[in-house]
Protein backbone atom coordinates (compact mmCIF):
# COMPACT_ATOMS: atom_id res chain seq x y z
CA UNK A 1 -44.39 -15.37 -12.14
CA UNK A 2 -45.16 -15.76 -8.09
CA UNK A 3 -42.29 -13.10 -7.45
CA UNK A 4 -43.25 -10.68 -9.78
CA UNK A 5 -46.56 -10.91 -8.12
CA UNK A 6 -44.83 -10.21 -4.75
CA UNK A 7 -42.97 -7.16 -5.94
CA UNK A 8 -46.04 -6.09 -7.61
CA UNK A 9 -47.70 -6.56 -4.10
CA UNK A 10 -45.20 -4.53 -1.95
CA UNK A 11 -45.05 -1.74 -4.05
CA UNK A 12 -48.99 -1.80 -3.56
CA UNK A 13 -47.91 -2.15 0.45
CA UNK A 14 -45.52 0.72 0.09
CA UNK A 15 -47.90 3.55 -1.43
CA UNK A 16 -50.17 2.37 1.14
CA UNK A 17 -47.74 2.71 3.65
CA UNK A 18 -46.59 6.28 2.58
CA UNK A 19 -50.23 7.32 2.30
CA UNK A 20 -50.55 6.61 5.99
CA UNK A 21 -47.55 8.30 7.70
CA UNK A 22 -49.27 11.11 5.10
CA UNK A 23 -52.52 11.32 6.98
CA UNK A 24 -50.62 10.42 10.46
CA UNK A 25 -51.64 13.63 12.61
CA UNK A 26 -50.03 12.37 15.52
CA UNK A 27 -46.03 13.01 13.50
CA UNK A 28 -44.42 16.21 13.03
CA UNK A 29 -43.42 17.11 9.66
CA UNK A 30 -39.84 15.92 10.55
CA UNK A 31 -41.20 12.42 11.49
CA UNK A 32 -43.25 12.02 8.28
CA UNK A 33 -40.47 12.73 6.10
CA UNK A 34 -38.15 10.45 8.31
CA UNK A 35 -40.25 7.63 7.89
CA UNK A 36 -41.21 8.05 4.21
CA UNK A 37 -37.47 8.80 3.51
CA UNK A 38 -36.87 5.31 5.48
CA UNK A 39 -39.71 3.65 3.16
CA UNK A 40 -38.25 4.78 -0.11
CA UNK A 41 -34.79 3.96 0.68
CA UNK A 42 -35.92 0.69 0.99
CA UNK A 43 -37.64 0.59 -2.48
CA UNK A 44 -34.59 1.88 -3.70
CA UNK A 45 -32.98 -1.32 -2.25
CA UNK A 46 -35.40 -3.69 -4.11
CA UNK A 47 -34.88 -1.58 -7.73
CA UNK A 48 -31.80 0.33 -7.81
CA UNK A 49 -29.36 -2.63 -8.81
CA UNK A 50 -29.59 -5.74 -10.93
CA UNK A 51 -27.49 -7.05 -7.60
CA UNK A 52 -29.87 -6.12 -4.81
CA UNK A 53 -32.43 -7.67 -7.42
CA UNK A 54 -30.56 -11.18 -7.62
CA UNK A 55 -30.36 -11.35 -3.67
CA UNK A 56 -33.82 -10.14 -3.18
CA UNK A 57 -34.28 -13.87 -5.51
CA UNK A 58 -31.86 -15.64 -3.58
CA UNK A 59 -33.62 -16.29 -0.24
CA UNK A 60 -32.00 -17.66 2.78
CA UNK A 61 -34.29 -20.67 3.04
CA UNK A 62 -31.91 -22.85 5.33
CA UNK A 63 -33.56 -23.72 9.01
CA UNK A 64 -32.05 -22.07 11.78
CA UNK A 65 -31.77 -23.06 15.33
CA UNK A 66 -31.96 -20.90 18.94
CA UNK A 67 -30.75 -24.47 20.15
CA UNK A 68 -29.72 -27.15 17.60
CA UNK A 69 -29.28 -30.13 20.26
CA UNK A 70 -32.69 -30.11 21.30
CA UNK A 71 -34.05 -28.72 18.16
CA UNK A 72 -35.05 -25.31 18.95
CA UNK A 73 -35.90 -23.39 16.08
CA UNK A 74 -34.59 -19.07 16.15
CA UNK A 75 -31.94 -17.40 16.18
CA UNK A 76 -29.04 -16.73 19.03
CA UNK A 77 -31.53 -13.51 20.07
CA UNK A 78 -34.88 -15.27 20.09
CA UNK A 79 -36.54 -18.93 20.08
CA UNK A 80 -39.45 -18.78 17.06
CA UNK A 81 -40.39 -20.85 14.33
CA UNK A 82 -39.93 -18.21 11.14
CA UNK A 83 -38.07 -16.02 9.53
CA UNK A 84 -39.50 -12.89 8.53
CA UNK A 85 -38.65 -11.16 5.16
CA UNK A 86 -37.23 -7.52 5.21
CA UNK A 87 -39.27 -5.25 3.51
CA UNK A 88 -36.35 -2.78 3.04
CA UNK A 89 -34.51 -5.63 1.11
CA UNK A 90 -36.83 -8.55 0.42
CA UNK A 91 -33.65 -10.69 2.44
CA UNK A 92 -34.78 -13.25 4.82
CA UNK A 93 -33.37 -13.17 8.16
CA UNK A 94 -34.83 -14.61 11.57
CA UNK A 95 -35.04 -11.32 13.32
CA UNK A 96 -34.32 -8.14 12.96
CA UNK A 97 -31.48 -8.08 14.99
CA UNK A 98 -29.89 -10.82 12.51
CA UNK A 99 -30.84 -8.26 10.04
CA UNK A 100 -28.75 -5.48 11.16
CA UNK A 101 -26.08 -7.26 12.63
CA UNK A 102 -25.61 -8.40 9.01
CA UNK A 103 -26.35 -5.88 6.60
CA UNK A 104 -24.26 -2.82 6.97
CA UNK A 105 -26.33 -0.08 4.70
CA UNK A 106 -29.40 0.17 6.28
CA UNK A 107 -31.20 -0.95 9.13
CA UNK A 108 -34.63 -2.72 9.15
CA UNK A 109 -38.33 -1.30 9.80
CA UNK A 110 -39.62 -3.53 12.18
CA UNK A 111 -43.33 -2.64 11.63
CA UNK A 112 -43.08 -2.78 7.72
CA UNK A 113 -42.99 -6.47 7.72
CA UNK A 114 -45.24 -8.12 5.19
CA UNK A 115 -43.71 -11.63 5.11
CA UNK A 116 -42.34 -14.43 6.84
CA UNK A 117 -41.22 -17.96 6.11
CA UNK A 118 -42.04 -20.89 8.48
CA UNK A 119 -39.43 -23.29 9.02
CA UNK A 120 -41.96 -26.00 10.07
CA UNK A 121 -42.95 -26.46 6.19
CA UNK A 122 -40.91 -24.47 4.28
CA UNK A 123 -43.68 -21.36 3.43
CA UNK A 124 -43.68 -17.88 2.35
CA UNK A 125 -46.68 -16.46 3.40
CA UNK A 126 -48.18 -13.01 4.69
CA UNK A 127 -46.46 -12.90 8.55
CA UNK A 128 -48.74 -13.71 11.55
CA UNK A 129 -48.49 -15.83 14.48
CA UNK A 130 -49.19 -19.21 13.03
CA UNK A 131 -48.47 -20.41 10.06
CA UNK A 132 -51.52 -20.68 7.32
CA UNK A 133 -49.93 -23.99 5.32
CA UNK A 134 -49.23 -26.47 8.53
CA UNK A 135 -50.71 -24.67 11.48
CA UNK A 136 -47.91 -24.55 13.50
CA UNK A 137 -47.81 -21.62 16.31
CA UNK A 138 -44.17 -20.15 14.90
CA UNK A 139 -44.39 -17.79 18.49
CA UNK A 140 -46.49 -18.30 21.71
CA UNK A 141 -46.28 -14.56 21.72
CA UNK A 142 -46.83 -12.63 18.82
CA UNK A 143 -47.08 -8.69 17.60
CA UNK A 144 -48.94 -7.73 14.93
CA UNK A 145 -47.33 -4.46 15.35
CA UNK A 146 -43.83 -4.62 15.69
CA UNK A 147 -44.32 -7.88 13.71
CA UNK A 148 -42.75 -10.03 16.24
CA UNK A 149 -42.63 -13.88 17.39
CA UNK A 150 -40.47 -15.02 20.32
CA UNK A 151 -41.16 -18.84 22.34
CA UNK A 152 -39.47 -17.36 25.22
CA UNK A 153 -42.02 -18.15 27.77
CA UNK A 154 -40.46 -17.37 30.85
CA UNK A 155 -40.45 -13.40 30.01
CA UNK A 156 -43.96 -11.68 30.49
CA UNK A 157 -43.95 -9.40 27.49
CA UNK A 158 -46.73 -6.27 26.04
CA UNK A 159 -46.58 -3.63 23.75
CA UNK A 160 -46.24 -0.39 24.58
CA UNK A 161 -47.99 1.97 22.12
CA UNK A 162 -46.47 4.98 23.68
CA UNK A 163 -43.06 3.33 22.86
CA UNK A 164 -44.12 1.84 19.54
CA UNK A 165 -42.20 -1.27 20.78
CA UNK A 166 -42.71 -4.77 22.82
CA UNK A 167 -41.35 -4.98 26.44
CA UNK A 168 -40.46 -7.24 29.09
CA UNK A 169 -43.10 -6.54 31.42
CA UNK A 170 -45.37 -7.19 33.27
CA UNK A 171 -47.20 -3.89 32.13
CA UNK A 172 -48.83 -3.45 35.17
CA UNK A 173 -45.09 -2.80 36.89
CA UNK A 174 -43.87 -0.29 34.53
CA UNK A 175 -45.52 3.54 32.92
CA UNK A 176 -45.02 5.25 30.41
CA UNK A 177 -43.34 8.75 30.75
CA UNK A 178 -43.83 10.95 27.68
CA UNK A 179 -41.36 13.52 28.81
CA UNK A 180 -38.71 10.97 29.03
CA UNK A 181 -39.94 9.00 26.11
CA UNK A 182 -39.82 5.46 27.50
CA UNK A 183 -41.48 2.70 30.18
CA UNK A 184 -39.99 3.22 33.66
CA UNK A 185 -40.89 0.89 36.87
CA UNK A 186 -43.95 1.78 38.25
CA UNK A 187 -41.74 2.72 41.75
CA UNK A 188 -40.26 5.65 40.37
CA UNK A 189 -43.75 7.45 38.79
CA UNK A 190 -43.75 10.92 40.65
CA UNK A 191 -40.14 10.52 42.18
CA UNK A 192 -37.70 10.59 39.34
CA UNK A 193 -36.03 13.80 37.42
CA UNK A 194 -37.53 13.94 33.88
CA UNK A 195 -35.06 14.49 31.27
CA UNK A 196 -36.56 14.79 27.61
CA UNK A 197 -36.26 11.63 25.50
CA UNK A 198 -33.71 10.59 28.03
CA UNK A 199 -34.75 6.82 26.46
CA UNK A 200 -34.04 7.81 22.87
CA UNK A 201 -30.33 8.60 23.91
CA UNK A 202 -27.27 6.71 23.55
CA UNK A 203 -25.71 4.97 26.10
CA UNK A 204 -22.76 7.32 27.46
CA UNK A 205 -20.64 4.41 28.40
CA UNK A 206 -20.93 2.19 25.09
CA UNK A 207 -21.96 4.85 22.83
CA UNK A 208 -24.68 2.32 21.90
CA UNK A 209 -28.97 2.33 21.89
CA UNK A 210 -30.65 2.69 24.65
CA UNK A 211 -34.08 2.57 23.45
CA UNK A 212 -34.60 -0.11 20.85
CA UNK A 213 -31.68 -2.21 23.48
CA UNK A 214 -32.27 -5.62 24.86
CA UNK A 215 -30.20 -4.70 27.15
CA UNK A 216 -31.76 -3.88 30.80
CA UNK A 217 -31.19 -0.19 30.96
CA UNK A 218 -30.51 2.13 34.81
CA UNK A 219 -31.84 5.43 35.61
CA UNK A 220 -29.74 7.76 37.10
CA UNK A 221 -30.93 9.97 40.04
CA UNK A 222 -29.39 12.74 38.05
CA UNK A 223 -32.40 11.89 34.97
CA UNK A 224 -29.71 10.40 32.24
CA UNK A 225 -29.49 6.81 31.53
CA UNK A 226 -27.27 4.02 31.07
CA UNK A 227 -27.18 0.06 30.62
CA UNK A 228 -26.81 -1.42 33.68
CA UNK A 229 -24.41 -3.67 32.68
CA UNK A 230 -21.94 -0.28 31.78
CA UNK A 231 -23.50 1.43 35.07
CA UNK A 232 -21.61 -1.65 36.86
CA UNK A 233 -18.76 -1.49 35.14
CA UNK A 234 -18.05 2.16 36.75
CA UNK A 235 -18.85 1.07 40.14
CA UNK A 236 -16.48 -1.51 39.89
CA UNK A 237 -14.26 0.70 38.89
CA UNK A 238 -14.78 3.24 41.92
CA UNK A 239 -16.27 5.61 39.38
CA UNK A 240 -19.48 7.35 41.14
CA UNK A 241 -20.45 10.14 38.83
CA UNK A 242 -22.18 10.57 35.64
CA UNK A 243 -20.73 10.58 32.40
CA UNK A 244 -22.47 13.36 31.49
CA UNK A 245 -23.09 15.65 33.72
CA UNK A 246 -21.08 14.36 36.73
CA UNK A 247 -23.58 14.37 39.19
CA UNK A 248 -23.32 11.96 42.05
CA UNK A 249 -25.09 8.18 41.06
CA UNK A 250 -25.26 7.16 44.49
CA UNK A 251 -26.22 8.38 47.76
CA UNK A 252 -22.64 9.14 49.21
CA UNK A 253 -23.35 10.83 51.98
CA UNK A 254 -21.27 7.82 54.49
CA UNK A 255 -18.63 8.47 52.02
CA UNK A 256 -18.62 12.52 52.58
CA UNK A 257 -18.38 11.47 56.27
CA UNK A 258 -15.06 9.58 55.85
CA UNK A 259 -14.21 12.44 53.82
CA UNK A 260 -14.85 15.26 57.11
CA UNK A 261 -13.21 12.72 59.70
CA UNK A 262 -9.95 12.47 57.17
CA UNK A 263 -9.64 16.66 56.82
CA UNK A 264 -10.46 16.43 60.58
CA UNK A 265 -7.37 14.44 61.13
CA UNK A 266 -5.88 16.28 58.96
CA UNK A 267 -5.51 20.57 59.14
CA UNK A 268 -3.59 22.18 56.91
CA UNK A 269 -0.80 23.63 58.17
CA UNK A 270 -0.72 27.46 59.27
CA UNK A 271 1.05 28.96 56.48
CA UNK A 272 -2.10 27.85 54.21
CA UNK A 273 -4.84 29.99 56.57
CA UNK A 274 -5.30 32.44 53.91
CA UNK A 275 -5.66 30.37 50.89
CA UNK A 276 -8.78 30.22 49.49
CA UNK A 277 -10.74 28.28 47.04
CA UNK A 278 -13.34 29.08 44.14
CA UNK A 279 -15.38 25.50 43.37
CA UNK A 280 -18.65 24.50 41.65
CA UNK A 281 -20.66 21.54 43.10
CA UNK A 282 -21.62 18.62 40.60
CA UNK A 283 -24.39 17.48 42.84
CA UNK A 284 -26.21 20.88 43.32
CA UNK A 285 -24.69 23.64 41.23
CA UNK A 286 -23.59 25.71 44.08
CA UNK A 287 -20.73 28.58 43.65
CA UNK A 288 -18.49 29.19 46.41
CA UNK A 289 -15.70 29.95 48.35
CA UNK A 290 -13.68 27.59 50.94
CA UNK A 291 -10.63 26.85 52.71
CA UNK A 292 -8.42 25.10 50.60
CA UNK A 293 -7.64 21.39 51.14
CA UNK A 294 -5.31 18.58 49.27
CA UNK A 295 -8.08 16.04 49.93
CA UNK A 296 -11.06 17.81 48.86
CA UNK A 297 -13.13 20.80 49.02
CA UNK A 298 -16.72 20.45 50.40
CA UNK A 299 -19.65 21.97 49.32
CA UNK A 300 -21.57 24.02 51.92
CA UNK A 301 -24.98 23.88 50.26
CA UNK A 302 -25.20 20.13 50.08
CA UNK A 303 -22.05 18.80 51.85
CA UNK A 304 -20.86 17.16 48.66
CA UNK A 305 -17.27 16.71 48.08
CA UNK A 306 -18.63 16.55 44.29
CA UNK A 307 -16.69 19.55 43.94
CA UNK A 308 -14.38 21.12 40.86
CA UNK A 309 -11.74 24.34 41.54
CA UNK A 310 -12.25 27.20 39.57
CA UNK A 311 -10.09 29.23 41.09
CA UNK A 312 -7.15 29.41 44.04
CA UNK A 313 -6.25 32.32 45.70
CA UNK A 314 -3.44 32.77 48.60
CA UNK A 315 -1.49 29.59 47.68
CA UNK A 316 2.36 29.90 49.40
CA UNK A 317 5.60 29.50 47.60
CA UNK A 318 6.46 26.14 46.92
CA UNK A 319 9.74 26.42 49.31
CA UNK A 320 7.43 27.43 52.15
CA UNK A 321 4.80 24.96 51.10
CA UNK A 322 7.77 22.15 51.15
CA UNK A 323 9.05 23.30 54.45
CA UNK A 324 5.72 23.24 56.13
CA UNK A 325 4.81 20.14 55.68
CA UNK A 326 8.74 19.03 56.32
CA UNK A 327 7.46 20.66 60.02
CA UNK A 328 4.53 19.01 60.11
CA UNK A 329 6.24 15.31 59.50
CA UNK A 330 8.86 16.17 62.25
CA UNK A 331 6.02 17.08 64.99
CA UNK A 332 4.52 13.23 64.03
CA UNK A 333 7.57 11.69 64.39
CA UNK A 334 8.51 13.02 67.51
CA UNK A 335 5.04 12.49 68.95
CA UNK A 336 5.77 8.71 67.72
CA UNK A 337 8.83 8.46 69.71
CA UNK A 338 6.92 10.56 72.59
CA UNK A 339 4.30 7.57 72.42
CA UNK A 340 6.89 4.82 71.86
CA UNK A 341 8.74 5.40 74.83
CA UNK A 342 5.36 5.89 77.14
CA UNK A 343 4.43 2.02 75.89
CA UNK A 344 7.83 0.92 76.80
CA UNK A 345 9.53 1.15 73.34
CA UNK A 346 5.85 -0.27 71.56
CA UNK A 347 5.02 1.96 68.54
CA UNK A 348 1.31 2.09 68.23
CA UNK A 349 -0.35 3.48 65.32
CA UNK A 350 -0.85 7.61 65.90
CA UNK A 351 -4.60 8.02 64.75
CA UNK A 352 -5.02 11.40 66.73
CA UNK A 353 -1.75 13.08 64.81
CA UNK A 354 -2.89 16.49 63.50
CA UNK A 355 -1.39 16.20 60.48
CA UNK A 356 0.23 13.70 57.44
CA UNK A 357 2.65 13.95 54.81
CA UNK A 358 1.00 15.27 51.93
CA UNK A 359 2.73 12.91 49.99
CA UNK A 360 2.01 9.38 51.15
CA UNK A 361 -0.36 9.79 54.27
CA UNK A 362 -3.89 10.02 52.84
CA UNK A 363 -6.13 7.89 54.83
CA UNK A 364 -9.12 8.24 52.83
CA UNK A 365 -8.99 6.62 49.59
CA UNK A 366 -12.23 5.72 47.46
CA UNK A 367 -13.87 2.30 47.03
CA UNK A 368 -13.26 0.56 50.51
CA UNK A 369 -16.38 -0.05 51.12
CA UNK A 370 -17.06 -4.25 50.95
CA UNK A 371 -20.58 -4.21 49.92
CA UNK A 372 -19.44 -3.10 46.32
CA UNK A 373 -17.09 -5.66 45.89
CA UNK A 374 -18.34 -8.33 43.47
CA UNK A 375 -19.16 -12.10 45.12
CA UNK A 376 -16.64 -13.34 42.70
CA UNK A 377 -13.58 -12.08 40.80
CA UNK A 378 -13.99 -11.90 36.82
CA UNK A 379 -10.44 -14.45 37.11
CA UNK A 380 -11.69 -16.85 39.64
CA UNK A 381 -15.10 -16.95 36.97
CA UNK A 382 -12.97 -17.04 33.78
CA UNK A 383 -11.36 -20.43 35.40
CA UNK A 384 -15.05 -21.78 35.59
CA UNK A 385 -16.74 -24.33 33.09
CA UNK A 386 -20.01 -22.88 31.31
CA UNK A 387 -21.71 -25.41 33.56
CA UNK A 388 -20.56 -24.14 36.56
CA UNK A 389 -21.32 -20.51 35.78
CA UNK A 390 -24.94 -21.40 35.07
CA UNK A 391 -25.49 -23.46 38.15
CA UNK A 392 -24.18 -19.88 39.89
CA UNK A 393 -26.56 -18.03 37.73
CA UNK A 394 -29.78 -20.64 39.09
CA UNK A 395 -28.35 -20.93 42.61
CA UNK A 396 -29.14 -17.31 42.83
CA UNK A 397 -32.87 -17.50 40.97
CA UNK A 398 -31.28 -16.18 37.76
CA UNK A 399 -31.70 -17.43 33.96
CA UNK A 400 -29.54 -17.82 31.59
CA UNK A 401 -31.28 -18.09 28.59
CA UNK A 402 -30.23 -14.86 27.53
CA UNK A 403 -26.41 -15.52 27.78
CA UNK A 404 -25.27 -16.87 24.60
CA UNK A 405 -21.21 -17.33 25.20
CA UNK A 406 -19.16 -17.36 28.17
CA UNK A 407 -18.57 -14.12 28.73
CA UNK A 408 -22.09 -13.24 29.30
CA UNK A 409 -22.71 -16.10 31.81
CA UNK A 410 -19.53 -13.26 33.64
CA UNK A 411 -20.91 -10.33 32.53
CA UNK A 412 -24.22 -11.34 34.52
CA UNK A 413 -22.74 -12.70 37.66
CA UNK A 414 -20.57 -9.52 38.08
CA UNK A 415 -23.05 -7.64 37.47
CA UNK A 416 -25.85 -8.93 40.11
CA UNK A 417 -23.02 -9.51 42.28
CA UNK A 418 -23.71 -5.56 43.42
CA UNK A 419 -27.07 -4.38 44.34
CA UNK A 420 -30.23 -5.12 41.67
CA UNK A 421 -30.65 -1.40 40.13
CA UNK A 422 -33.68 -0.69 38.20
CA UNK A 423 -34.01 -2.70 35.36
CA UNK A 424 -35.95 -1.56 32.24
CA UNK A 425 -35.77 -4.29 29.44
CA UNK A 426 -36.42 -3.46 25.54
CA UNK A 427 -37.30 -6.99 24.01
CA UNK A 428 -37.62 -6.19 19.91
C-alpha cells in the first residue's frame, strides 16, 4: 500500500543520504560517523519495534494554530502552514522544536526532512515551500536546507552555510567567524577575542544550547558566550564576572575608582604595615605582591580589583588586630565630638576620617550605580495585565510576537530595561 511505498522510499533516501556524508570531504572522520550514527539510529526508530511501527502509522493529522483567534496556522515557536514529518521517526510534528520538546529519545535532523503535511488541504507530500495539491504558500520564507517554513515576516532571515543553519539577519550585518564557529555582528569583525567553537558551547548560566538557540545570544569581552537574557540576570544581580573564567564583563574601570577613593579613606592601621599579599588578577593574569587590604587588593598591571589571594604573609594576632581597630574607632569618635562641638553641638557626617570599623563602615559596596537598575521592578510588572505589558513592549519599538506567556512579556522588559548588548539570534 501508499505507506509501504513511503518506507520503501526513505530507506532509498537514507542509503542516499549515508552515501553522501561518505563522499563529504569537507567532515572529519568523527563527523561522518556522527552523522551516519545519527541516520541509522533513526532507521532503527522506524524498524526496531512493532510500537515505533504503529506510531510511525498513527499520524498527528489534527490542524494546529500559532494563533487560534485569528486563525493562524503553526505552532507556539513559528507561524507556517505544515507540519513536517520526522525522518528519524516518521511522527508528524509542526517544527522541530515541537519535536524535541516532545520526544525524549532522540532529537530530530533538521536537514533530513523528506515530508511535510499541509494543513490547508490535508496532504502528505515531498516538503517544499508551497504546497503541490492546493497551492497554498505554507511559509513566505522557506529553506530547502534546513527544511524550514516560518510566516514571521517582520524578522529578515538567511542561511548561513558556514553555520549550516537559518538566522535572523540581515546577512549583510552579521560574519561568519570560523574560529569561533558562529555569525557575529558585523561591529565586532577584527575587535573581538576568538575562542574556538565558542558558539557550539553551552550556555554557562542555563547549562542550555547556544548554537542551535532562539534565544539572542551575548559575547563576552573575555571570548565566551552567554544568552543575553542569563547575561542580564547577573547584572541584575551585581554579578560582573564570567562564569567561566571570571574575567571582568564590563568596563569597570569608574567602579575601580570608587574602589581607590574608599582604601583612600580608609588606611589600614599601623600594626598591618608589614602584611603582605600574594593575588592573581582575573582580568589580566598578573602575579603579584601588595599591601594587604579588607576591601580589596588591586592589581598593578591593569588596576583591576579583579583580584583572588593566594597567599598572606605578616597578618597580626587577632588580639592586636581587635585592639587596633578598637583604636582606630576611638580616634573617629573623638574627632566626631571634636567636630560636634566646633558646629555648636551639630554632628556632621566625618567623610575625611582616616579610618572605619572594619566591621560595619564599608562605604563602597557594589551595584549603586542607577543606570543598571531595571525601568521597572519584576513585582510592579507581575501586577500588570498581558495587555499592559505589551503596550510597554511597543511603547519602546519592541515586538512581542516572540513572547508566548506572561513571563516572557517580563523576561523582555527586564531585560531591555539595561543597555541593548549584542544580540545574535539562531531562528531554526
Amino acid at each position: 500500500g501508499k505507506l509501504n511505498e513511503m518506507e520503501d522510499e526513505r530507506q532509498r533516501q537514507l542509503r542516499k543520504a549515508i552515501q553522501e556524508i561518505k563522499n563529504d570531504t569537507s567532515l572529519s572522520m568523527q563527523e561522518k560517523s556522527r552523522k551516519m550514527q545519527s541516520l541509522m539510529s533513526g532507521r532503527s526508530a522506524l524498524s526496531s519495534s512493532e510500537e515505533k511501527r504503529e506510531v510511525t502509522e498513527e499520524l498527528d493529522t489534527t490542524i494546529s494554530y500559532k494563533n487560534e483567534t485569528d486563525k493562524v496556522l503553526g505552532c507556539k515557536h513559528y507561524p507556517r502552514g505544515c507540519k513536517i514529518r520526522a525522518f528519524c521517526c516518521g511522527r508528524l510534528f509542526v517544527c522541530r522544536l515541537c519535536h524535541d520538546e516532545n520526544i525524549s529519545d532522540h532529537h530530530i535532523d533538521r536537514h533530513a526532512t523528506k515530508e511535510m503535511f499541509c494543513m490547508h488541504c490535508s496532504t502528505l507530500q515531498p516538503i517544499g515551500q508551497k504546497c503541490g495539491k492546493c497551492g497554498e504558500t505554507l511559509g513566505a520564507y522557506y529553506c530547502d536546507v534546513c527544511k524550514f517554513h516560518t510566516n514571521d515576516t517582520t524578522k529578515v532571515i538567511y542561511h548561513c552555510d558556514d553555520c549550516g543553519i537559518c538566522r535572523v539577519g540581515p546577512q549583510e550585518n552579521y560574519f561568519h567567524c570560523k574560529q569561533c564557529a558562529g555569525c557575529l555582528p558585523i561591529s565586532i569583525k577584527g575587535n573581538h577575542k576568538c575562542i574556538e567553537n565558542s558558539s557550539k558551547s553551552d550556555c554557562p548560566v542555563c547549562k542550555k544550547d547556544l548554537f542551535s538557540s532562539r534565544e539572542p545570544f551575548q559575547l563576552l569581552p573575555c571570548g565566551h558566550s552567554m544568552h543575553s537574557r542569563c547575561y542580564n540576570q547577573l547584572l541584575r544581580s551585581q554579578s560582573y564576572t564570567c562564569p567561566l573564567c571570571n574575567k571582568s564583563t564590563l568596563d569597570m574601570k569608574e567602579h575601580w575608582n570608587e574602589m581607590d577613593h574608599s582604601i583612600q579613606l580608609q588606611p589600614m592601621p599601623s600594626e598591618f604595615s608589614d602584611t603582605r599579599t600574594n593575588i592573581l588578577c582575573n582580568d589580566c593574569n598578573t602575579k603579584s605582591e601588595v599591601a594587604f587590604h579588607f576591601l580589596g587588593h588591586k592589581c598593578p598591571g591593569c588596576g583591576s580589583y579583579n583580584t583572588v589571594i593566594s597567599k598572606t604573609t605578616g597578618m597580626p594576632s587577632n588580639e592586636v588586630a581587635i585592639n587596633a581597630f578598637a583604636r582606630i574607632q576611638q580616634e573617629r569618635e573623638a574627632q566626631r565630638a571634636a567636630q560636634a562641638q566646633q558646629n555648636g553641638g551639630a554632628v556632621d557626617n566625618v567623610e575625611n576620617v582616616d579610618n572605619a570599623d572594619l566591621e560595619d563602615e564599608f562605604l563602597f559596596e557594589e551595584g549603586e550605580d542607577e543606570e543598571d537598575t531595571p525601568l521597572y521592578t519584576e513585582e510592579e510588572l507581575e501586577g500588570m495585565t498581558v495587555a499592559q505589558l505589551k503596550e510597554i513592549l511597543q511603547s519602546a519599538g519592541l515586538g512581542h510576537d516572540d513572547c508566548i506567556e506572561k513571563r516572557d512579556l517580563i523576561e523582555k522588559i527586564l531585560d531591555n530595561a539595561l543597555d541593548h548588548p549584542l544580540q545574535i539570534d539562531d531562528l531554526d
